[in-house]
PDB file of N, CA and C in Angstrom:
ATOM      1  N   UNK A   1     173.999 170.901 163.700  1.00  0.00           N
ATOM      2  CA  UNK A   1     173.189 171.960 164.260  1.00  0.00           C
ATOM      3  C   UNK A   1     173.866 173.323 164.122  1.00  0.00           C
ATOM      4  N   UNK A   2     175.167 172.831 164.060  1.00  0.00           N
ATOM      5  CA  UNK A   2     176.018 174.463 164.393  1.00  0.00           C
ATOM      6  C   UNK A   2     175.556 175.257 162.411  1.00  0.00           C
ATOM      7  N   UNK A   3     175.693 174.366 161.690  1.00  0.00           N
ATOM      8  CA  UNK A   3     175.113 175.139 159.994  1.00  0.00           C
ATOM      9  C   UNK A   3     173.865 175.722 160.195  1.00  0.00           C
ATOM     10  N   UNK A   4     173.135 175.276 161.238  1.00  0.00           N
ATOM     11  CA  UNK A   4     171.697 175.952 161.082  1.00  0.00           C
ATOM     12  C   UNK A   4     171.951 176.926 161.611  1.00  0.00           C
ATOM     13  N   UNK A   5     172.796 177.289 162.854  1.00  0.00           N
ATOM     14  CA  UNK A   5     172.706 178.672 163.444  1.00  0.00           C
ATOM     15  C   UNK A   5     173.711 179.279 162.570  1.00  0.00           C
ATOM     16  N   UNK A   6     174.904 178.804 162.003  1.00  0.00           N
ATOM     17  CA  UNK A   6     175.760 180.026 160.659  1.00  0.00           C
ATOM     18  C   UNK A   6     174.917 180.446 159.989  1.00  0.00           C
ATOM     19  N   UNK A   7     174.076 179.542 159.417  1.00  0.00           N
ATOM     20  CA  UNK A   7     172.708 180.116 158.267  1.00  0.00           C
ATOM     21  C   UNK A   7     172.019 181.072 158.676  1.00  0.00           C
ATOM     22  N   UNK A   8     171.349 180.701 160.189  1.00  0.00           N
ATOM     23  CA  UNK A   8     170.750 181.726 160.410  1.00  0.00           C
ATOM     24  C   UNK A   8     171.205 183.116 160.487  1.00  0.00           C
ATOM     25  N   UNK A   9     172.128 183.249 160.787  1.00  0.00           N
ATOM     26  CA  UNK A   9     172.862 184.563 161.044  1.00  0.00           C
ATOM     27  C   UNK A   9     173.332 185.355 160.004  1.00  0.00           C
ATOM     28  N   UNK A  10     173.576 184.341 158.719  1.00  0.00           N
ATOM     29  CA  UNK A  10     173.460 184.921 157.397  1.00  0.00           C
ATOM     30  C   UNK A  10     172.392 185.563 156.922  1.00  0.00           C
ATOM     31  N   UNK A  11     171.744 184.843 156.998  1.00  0.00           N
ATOM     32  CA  UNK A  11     169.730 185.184 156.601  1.00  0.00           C
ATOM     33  C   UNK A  11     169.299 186.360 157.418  1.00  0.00           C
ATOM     34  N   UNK A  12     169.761 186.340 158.606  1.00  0.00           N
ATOM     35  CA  UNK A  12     169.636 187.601 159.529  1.00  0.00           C
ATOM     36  C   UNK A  12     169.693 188.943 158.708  1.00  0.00           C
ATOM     37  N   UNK A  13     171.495 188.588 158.320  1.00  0.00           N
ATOM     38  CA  UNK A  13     171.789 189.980 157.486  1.00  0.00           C
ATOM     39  C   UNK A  13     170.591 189.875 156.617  1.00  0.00           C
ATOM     40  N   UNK A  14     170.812 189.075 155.610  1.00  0.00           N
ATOM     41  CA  UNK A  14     170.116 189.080 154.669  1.00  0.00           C
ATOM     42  C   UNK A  14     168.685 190.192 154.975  1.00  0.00           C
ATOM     43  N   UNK A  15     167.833 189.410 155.942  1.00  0.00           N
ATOM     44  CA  UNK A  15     166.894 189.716 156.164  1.00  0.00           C
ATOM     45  C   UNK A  15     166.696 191.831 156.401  1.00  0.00           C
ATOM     46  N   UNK A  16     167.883 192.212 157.387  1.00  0.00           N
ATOM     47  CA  UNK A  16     167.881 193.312 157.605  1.00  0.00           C
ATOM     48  C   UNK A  16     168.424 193.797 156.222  1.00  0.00           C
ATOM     49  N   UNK A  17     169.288 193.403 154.973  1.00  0.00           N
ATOM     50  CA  UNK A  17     169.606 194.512 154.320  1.00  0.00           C
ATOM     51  C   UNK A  17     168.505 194.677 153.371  1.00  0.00           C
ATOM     52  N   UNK A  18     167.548 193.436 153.325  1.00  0.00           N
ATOM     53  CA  UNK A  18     165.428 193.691 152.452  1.00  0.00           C
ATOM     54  C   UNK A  18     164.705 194.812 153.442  1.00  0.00           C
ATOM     55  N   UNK A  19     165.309 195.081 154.630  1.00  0.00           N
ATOM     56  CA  UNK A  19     164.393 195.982 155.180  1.00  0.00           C
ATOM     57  C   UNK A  19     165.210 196.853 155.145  1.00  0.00           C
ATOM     58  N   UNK A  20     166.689 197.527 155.154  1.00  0.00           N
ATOM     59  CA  UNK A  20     167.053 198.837 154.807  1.00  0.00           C
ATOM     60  C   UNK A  20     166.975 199.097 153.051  1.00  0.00           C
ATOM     61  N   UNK A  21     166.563 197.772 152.569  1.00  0.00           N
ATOM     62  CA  UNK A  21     166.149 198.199 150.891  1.00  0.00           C
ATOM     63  C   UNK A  21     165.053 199.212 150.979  1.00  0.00           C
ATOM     64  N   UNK A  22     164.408 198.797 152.018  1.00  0.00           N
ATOM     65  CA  UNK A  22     162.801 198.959 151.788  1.00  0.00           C
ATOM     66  C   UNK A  22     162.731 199.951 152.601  1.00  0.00           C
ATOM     67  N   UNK A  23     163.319 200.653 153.274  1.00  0.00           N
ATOM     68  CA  UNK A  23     163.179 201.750 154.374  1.00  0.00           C
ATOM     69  C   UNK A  23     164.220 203.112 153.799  1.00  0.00           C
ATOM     70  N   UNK A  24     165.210 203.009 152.714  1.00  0.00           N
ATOM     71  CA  UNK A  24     166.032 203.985 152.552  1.00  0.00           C
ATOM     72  C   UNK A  24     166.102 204.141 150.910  1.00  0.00           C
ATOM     73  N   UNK A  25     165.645 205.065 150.674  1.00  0.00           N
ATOM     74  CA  UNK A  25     165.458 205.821 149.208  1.00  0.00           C
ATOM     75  C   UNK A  25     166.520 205.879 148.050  1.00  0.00           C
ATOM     76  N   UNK A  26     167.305 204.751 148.675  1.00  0.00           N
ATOM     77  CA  UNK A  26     168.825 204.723 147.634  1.00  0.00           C
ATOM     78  C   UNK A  26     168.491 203.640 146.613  1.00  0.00           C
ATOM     79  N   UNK A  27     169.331 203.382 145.404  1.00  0.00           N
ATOM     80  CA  UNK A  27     169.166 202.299 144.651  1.00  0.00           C
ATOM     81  C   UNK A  27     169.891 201.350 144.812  1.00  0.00           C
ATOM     82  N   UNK A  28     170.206 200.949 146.117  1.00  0.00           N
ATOM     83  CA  UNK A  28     170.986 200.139 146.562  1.00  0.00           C
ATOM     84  C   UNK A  28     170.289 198.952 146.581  1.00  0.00           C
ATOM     85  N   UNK A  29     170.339 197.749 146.196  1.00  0.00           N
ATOM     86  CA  UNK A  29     170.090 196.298 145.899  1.00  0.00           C
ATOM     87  C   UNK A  29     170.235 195.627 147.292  1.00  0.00           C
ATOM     88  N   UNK A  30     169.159 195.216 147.596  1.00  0.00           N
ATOM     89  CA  UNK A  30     168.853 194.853 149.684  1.00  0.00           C
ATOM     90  C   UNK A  30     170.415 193.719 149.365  1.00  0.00           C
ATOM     91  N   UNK A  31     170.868 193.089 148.725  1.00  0.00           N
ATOM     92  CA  UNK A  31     171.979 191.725 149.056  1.00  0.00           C
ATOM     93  C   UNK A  31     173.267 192.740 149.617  1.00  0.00           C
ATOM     94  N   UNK A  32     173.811 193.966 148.436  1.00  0.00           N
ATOM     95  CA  UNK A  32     174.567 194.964 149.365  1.00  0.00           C
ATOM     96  C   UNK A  32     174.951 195.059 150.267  1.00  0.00           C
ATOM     97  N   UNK A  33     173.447 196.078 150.767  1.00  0.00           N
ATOM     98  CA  UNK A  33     173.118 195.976 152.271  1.00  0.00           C
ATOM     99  C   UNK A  33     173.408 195.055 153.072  1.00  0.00           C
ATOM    100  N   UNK A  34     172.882 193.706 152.763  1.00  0.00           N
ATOM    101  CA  UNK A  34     173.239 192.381 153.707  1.00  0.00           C
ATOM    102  C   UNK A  34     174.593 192.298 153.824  1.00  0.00           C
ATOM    103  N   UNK A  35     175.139 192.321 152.310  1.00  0.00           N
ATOM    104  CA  UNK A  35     176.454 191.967 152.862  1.00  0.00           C
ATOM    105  C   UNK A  35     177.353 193.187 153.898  1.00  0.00           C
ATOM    106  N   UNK A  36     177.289 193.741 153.645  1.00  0.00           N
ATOM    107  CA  UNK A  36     177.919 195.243 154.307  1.00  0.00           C
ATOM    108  C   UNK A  36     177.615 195.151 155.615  1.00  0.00           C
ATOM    109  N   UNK A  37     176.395 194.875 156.000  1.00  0.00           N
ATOM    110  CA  UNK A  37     175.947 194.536 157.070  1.00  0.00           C
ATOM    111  C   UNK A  37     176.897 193.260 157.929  1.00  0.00           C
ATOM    112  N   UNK A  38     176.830 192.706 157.090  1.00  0.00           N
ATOM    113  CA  UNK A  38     177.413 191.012 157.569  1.00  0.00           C
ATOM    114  C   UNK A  38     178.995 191.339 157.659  1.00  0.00           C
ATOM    115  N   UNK A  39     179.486 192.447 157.026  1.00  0.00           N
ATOM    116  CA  UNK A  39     180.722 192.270 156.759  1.00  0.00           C
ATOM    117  C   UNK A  39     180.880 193.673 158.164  1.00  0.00           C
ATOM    118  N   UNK A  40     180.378 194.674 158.465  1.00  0.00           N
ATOM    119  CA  UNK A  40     180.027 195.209 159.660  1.00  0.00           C
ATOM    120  C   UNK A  40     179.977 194.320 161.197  1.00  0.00           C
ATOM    121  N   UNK A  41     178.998 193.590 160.801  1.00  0.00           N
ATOM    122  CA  UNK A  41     178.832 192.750 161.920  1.00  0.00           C
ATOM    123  C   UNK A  41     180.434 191.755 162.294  1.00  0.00           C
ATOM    124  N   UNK A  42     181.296 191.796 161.384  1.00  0.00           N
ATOM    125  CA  UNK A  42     182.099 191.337 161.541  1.00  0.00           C
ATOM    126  C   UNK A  42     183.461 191.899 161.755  1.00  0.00           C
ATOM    127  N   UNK A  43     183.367 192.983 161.545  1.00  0.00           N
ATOM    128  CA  UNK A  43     184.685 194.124 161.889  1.00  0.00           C
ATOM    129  C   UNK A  43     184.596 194.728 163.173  1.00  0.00           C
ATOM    130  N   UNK A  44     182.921 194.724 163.667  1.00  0.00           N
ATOM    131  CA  UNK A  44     182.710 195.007 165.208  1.00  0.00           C
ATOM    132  C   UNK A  44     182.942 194.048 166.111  1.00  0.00           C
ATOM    133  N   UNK A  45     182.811 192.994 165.465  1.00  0.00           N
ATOM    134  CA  UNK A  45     182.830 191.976 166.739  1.00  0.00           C
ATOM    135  C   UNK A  45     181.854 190.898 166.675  1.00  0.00           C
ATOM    136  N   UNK A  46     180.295 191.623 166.059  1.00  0.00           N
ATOM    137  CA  UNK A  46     179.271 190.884 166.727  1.00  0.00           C
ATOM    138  C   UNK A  46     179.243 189.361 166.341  1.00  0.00           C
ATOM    139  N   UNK A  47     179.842 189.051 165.131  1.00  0.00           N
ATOM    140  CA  UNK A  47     180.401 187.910 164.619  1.00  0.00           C
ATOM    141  C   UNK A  47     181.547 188.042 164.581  1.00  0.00           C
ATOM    142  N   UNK A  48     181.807 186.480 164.714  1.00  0.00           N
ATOM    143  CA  UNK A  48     183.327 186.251 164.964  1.00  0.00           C
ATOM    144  C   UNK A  48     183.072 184.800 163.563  1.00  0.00           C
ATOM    145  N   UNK A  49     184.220 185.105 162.411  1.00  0.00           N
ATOM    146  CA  UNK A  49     184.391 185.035 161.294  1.00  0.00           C
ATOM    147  C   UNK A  49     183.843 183.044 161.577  1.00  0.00           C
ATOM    148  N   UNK A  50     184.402 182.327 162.745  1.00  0.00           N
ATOM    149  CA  UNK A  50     184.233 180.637 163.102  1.00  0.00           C
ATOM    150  C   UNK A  50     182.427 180.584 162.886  1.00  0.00           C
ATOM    151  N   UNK A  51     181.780 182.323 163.201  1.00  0.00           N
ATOM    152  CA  UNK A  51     180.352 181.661 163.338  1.00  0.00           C
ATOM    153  C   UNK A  51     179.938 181.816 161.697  1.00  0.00           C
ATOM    154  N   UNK A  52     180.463 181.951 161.157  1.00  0.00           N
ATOM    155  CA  UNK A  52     179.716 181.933 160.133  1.00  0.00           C
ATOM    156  C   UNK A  52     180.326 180.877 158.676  1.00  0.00           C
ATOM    157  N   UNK A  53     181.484 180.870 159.136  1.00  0.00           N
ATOM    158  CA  UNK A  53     182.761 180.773 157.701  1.00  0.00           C
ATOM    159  C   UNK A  53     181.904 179.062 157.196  1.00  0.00           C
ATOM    160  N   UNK A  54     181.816 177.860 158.186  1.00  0.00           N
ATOM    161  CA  UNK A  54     181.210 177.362 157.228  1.00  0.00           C
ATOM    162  C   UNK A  54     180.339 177.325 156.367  1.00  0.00           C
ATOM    163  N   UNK A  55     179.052 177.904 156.930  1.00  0.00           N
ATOM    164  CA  UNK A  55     177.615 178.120 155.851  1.00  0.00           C
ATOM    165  C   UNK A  55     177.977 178.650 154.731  1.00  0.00           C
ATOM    166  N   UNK A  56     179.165 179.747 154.936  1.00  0.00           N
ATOM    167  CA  UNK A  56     179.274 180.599 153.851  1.00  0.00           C
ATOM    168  C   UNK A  56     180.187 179.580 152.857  1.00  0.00           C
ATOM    169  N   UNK A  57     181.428 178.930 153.270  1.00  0.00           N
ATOM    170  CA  UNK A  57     181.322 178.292 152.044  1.00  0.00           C
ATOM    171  C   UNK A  57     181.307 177.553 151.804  1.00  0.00           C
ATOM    172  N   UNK A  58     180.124 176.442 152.387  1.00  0.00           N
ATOM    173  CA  UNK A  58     179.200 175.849 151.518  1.00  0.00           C
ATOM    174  C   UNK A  58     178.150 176.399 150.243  1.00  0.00           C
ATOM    175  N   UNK A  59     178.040 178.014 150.656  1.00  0.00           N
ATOM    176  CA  UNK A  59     177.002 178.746 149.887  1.00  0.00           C
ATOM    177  C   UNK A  59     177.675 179.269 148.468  1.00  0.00           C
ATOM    178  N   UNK A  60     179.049 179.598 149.167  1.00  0.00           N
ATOM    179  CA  UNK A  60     180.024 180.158 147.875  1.00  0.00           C
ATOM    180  C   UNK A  60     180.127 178.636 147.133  1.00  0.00           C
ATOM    181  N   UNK A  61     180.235 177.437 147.725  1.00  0.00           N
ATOM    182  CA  UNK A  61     180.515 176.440 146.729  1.00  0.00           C
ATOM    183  C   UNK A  61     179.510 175.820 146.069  1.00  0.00           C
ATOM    184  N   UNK A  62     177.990 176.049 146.320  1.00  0.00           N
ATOM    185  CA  UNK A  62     176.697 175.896 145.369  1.00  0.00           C
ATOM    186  C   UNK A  62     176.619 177.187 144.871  1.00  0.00           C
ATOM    187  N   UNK A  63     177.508 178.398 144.430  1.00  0.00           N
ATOM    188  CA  UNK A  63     177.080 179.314 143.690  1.00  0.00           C
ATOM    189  C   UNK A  63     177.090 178.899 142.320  1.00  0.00           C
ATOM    190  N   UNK A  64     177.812 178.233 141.827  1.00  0.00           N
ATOM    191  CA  UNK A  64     177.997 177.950 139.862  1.00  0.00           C
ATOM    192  C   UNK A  64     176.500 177.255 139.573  1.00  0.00           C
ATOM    193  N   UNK A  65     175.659 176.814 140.837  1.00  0.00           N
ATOM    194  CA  UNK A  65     174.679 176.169 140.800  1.00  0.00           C
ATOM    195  C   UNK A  65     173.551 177.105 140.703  1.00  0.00           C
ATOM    196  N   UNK A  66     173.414 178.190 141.378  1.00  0.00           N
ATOM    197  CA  UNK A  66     172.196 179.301 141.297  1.00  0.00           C
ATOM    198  C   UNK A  66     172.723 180.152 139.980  1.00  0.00           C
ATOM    199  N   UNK A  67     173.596 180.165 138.840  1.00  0.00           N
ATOM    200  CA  UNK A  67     173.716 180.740 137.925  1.00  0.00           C
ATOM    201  C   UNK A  67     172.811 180.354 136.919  1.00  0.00           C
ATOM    202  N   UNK A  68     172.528 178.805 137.385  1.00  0.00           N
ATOM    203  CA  UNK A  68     171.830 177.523 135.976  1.00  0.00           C
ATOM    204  C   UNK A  68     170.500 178.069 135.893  1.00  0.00           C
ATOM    205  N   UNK A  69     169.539 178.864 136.480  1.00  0.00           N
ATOM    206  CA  UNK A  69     168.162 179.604 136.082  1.00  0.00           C
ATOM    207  C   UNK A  69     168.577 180.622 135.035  1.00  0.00           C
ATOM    208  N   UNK A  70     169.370 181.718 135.470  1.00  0.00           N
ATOM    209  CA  UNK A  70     169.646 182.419 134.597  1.00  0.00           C
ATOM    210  C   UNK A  70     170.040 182.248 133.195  1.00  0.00           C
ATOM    211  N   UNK A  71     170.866 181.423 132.903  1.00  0.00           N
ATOM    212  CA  UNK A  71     171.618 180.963 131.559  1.00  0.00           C
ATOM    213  C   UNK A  71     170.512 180.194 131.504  1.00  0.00           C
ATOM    214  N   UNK A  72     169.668 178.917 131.688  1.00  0.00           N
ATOM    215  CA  UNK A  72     168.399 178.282 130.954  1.00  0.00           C
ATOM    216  C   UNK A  72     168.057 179.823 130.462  1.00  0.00           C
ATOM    217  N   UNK A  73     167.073 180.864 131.107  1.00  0.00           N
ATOM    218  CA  UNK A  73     166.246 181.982 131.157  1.00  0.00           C
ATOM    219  C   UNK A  73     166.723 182.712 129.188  1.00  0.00           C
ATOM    220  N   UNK A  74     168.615 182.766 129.445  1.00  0.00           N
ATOM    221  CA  UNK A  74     169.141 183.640 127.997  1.00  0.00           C
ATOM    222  C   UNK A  74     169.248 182.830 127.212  1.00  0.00           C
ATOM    223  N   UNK A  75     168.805 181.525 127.168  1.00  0.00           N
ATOM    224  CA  UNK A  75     169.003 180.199 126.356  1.00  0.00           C
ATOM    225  C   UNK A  75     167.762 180.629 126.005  1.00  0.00           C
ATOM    226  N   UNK A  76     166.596 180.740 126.360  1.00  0.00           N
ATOM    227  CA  UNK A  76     165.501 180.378 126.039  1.00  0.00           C
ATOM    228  C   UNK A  76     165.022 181.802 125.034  1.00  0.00           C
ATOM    229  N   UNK A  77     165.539 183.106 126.094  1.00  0.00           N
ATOM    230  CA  UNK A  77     165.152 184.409 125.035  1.00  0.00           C
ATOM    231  C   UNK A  77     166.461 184.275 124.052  1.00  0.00           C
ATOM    232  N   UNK A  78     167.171 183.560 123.269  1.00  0.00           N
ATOM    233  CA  UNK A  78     168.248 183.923 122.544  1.00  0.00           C
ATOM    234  C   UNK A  78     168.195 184.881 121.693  1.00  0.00           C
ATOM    235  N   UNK A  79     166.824 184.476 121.161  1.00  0.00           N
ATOM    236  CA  UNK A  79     166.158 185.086 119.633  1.00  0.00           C
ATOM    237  C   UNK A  79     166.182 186.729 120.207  1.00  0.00           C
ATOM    238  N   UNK A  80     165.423 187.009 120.890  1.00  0.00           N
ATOM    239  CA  UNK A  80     165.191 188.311 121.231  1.00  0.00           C
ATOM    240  C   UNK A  80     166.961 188.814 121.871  1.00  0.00           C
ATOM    241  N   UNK A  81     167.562 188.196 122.702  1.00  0.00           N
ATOM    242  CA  UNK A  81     168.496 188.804 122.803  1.00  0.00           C
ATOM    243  C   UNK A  81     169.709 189.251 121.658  1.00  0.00           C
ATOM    244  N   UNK A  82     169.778 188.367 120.781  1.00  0.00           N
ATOM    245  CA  UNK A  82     170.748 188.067 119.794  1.00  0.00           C
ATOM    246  C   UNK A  82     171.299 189.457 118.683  1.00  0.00           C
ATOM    247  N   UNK A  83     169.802 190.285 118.736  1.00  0.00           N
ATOM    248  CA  UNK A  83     169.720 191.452 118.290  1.00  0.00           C
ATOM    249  C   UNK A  83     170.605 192.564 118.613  1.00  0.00           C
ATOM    250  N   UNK A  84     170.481 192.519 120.313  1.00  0.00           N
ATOM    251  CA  UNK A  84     171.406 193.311 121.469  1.00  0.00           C
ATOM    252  C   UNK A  84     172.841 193.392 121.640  1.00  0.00           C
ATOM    253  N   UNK A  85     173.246 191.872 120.566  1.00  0.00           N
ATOM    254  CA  UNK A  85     174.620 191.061 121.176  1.00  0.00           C
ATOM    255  C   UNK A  85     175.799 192.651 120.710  1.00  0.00           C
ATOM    256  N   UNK A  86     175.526 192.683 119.538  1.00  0.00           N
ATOM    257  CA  UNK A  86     176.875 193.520 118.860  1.00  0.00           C
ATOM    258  C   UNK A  86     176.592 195.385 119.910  1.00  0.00           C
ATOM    259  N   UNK A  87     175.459 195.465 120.169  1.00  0.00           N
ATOM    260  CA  UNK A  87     175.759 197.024 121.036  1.00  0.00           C
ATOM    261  C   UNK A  87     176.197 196.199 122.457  1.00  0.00           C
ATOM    262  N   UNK A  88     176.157 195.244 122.945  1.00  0.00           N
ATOM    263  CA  UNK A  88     176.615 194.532 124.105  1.00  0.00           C
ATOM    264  C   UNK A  88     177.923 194.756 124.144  1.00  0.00           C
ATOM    265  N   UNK A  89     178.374 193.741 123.614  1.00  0.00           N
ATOM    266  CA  UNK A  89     179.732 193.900 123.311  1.00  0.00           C
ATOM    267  C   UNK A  89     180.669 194.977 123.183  1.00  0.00           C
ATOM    268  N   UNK A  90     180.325 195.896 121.903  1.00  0.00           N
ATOM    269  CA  UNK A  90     180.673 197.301 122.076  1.00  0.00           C
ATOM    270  C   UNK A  90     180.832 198.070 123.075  1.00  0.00           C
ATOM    271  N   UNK A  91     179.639 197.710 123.997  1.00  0.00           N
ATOM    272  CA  UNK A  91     179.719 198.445 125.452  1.00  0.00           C
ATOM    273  C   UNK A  91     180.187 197.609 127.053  1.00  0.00           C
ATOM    274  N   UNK A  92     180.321 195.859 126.716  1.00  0.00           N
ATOM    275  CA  UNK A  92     180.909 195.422 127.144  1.00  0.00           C
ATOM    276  C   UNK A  92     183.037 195.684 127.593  1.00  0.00           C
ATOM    277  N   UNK A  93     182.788 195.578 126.744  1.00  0.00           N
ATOM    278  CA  UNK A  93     184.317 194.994 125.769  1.00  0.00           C
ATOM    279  C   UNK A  93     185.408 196.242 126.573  1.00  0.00           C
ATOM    280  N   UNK A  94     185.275 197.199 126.181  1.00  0.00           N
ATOM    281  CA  UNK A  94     185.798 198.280 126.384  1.00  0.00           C
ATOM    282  C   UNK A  94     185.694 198.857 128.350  1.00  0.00           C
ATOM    283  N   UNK A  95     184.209 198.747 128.579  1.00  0.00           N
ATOM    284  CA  UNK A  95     184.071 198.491 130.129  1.00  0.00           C
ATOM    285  C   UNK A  95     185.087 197.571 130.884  1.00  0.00           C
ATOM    286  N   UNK A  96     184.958 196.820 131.034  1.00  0.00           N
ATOM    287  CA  UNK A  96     185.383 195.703 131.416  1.00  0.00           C
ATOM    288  C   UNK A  96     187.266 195.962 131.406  1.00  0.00           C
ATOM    289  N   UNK A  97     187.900 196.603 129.843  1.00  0.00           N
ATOM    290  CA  UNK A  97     189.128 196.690 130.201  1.00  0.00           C
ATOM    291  C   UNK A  97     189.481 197.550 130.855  1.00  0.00           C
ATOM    292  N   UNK A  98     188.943 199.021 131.017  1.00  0.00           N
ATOM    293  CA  UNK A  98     188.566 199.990 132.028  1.00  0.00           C
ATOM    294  C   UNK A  98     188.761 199.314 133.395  1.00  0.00           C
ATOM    295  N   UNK A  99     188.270 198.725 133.789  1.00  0.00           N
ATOM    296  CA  UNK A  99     188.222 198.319 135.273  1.00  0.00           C
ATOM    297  C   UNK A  99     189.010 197.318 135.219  1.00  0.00           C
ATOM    298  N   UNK A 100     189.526 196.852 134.551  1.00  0.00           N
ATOM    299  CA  UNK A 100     190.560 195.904 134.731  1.00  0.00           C
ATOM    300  C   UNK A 100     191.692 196.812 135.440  1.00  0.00           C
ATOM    301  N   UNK A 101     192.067 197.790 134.324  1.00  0.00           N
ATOM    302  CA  UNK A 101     193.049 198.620 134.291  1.00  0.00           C
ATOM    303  C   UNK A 101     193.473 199.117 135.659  1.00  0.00           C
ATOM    304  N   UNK A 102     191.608 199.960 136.041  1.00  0.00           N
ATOM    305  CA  UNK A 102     191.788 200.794 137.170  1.00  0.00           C
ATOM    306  C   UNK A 102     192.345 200.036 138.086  1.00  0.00           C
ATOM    307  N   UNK A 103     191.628 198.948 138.587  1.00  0.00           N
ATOM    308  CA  UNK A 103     192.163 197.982 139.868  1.00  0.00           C
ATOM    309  C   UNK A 103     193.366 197.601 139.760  1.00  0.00           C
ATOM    310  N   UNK A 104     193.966 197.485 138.780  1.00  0.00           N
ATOM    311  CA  UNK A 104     195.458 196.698 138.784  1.00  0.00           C
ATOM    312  C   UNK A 104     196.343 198.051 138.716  1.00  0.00           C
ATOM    313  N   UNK A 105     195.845 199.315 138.985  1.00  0.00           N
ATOM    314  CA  UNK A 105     196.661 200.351 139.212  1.00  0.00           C
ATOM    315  C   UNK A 105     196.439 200.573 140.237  1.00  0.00           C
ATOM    316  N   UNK A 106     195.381 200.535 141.164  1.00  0.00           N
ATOM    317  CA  UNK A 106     194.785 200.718 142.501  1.00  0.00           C
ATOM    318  C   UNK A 106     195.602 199.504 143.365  1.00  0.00           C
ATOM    319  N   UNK A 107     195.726 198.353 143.027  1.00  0.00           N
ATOM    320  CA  UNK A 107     196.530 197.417 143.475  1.00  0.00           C
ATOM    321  C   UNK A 107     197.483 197.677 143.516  1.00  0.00           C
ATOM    322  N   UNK A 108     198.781 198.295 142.872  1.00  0.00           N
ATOM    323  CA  UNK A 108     200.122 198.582 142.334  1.00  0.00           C
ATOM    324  C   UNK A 108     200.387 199.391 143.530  1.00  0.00           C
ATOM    325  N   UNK A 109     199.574 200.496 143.373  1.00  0.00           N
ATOM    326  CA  UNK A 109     199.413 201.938 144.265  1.00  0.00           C
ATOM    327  C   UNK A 109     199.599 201.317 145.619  1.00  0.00           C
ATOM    328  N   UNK A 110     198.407 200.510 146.057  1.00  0.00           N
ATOM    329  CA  UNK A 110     198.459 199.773 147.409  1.00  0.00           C
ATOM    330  C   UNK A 110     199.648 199.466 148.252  1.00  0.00           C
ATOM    331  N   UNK A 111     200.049 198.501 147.080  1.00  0.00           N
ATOM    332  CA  UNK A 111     201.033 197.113 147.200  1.00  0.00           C
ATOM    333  C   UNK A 111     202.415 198.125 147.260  1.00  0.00           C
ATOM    334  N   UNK A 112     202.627 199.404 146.709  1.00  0.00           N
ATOM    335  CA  UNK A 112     203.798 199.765 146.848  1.00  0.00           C
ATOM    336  C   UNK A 112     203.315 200.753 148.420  1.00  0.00           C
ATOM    337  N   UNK A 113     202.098 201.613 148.995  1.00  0.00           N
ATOM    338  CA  UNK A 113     202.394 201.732 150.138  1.00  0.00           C
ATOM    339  C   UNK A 113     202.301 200.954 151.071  1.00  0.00           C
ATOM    340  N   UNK A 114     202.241 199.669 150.881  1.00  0.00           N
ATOM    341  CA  UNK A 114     202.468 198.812 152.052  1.00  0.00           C
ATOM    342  C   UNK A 114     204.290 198.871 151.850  1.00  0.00           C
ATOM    343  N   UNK A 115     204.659 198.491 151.294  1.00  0.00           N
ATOM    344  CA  UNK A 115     206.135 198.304 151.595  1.00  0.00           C
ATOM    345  C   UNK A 115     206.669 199.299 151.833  1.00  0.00           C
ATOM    346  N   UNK A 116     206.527 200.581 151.453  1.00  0.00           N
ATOM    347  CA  UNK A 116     206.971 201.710 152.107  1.00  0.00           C
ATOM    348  C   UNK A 116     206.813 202.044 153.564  1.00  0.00           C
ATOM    349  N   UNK A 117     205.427 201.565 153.784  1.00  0.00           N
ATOM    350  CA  UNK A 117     205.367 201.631 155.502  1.00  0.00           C
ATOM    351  C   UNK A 117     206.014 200.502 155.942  1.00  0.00           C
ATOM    352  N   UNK A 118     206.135 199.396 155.745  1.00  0.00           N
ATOM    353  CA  UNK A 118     206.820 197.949 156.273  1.00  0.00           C
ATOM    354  C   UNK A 118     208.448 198.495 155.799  1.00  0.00           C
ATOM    355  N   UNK A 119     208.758 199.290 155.271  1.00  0.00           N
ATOM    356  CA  UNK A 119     210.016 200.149 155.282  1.00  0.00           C
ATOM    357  C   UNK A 119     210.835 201.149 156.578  1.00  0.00           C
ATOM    358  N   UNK A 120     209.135 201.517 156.797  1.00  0.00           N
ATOM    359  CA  UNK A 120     209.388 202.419 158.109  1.00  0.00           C
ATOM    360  C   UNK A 120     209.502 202.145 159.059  1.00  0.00           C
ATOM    361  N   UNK A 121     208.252 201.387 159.324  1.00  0.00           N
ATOM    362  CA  UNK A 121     208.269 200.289 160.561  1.00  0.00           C
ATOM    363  C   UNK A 121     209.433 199.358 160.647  1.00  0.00           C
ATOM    364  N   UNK A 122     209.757 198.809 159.740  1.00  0.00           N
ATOM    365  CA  UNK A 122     210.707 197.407 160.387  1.00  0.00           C
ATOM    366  C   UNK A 122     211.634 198.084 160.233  1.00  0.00           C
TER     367      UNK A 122
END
């Protein structure tokens, strides 16, 4: 019984970040919202991480499972996509090491002011 009420409280968010999709003029994608929300609801208090942590990963561990529509979906347009592949890539390829980059300098950055303050402090 206790998964039905984690669920619910997921779906909750859920539910409110389809209605700040639908109420606020940004191009923000309502799941966002949910999560931000959910992840809000959880830095305040209103959840406490025990009410939710199983549903969630049970949900994170059927995710490789909600990917299988999509990949049937680019299986099926191959033909039409196949055209796209080489400007994909091109604009893949190069993205992708970009943000690799940034974060693992943003990490570095981090990771060295934590020890500088755990310098000060201890």
């Amino acid at each position: 019984m206790r998964y039905i009420f984690q669920f619910c409280r997921i779906l909750l968010m859920c539910l409110l970040g389809e209605i700040l999709a639908g109420v606020l003029p940004l191009p923000v994608p309502a799941s966002v919202y949910g999560l931000v929300l959910l992840l809000a609801a959880l830095k305040l208090g209103i959840f406490r991480l025990e009410q939710v942590k199983e549903a969630g990963d049970f949900l994170i561990g059927i995710l490789p499972l909600l990917f299988v529509p999509a990949a049937v979906g680019v299986m099926d347009l191959w033909a039409e996509l196949e055209s796209m592949l080489l400007p994909y890539l091109i604009s893949a390829i190069p993205v992708t090491l970009l943000v690799m980059g940034v974060t693992g300098r943003v990490t570095q950055r981090i990771c060295r002011m934590q020890r500088k303050r755990e310098g000060k402090d201890g």
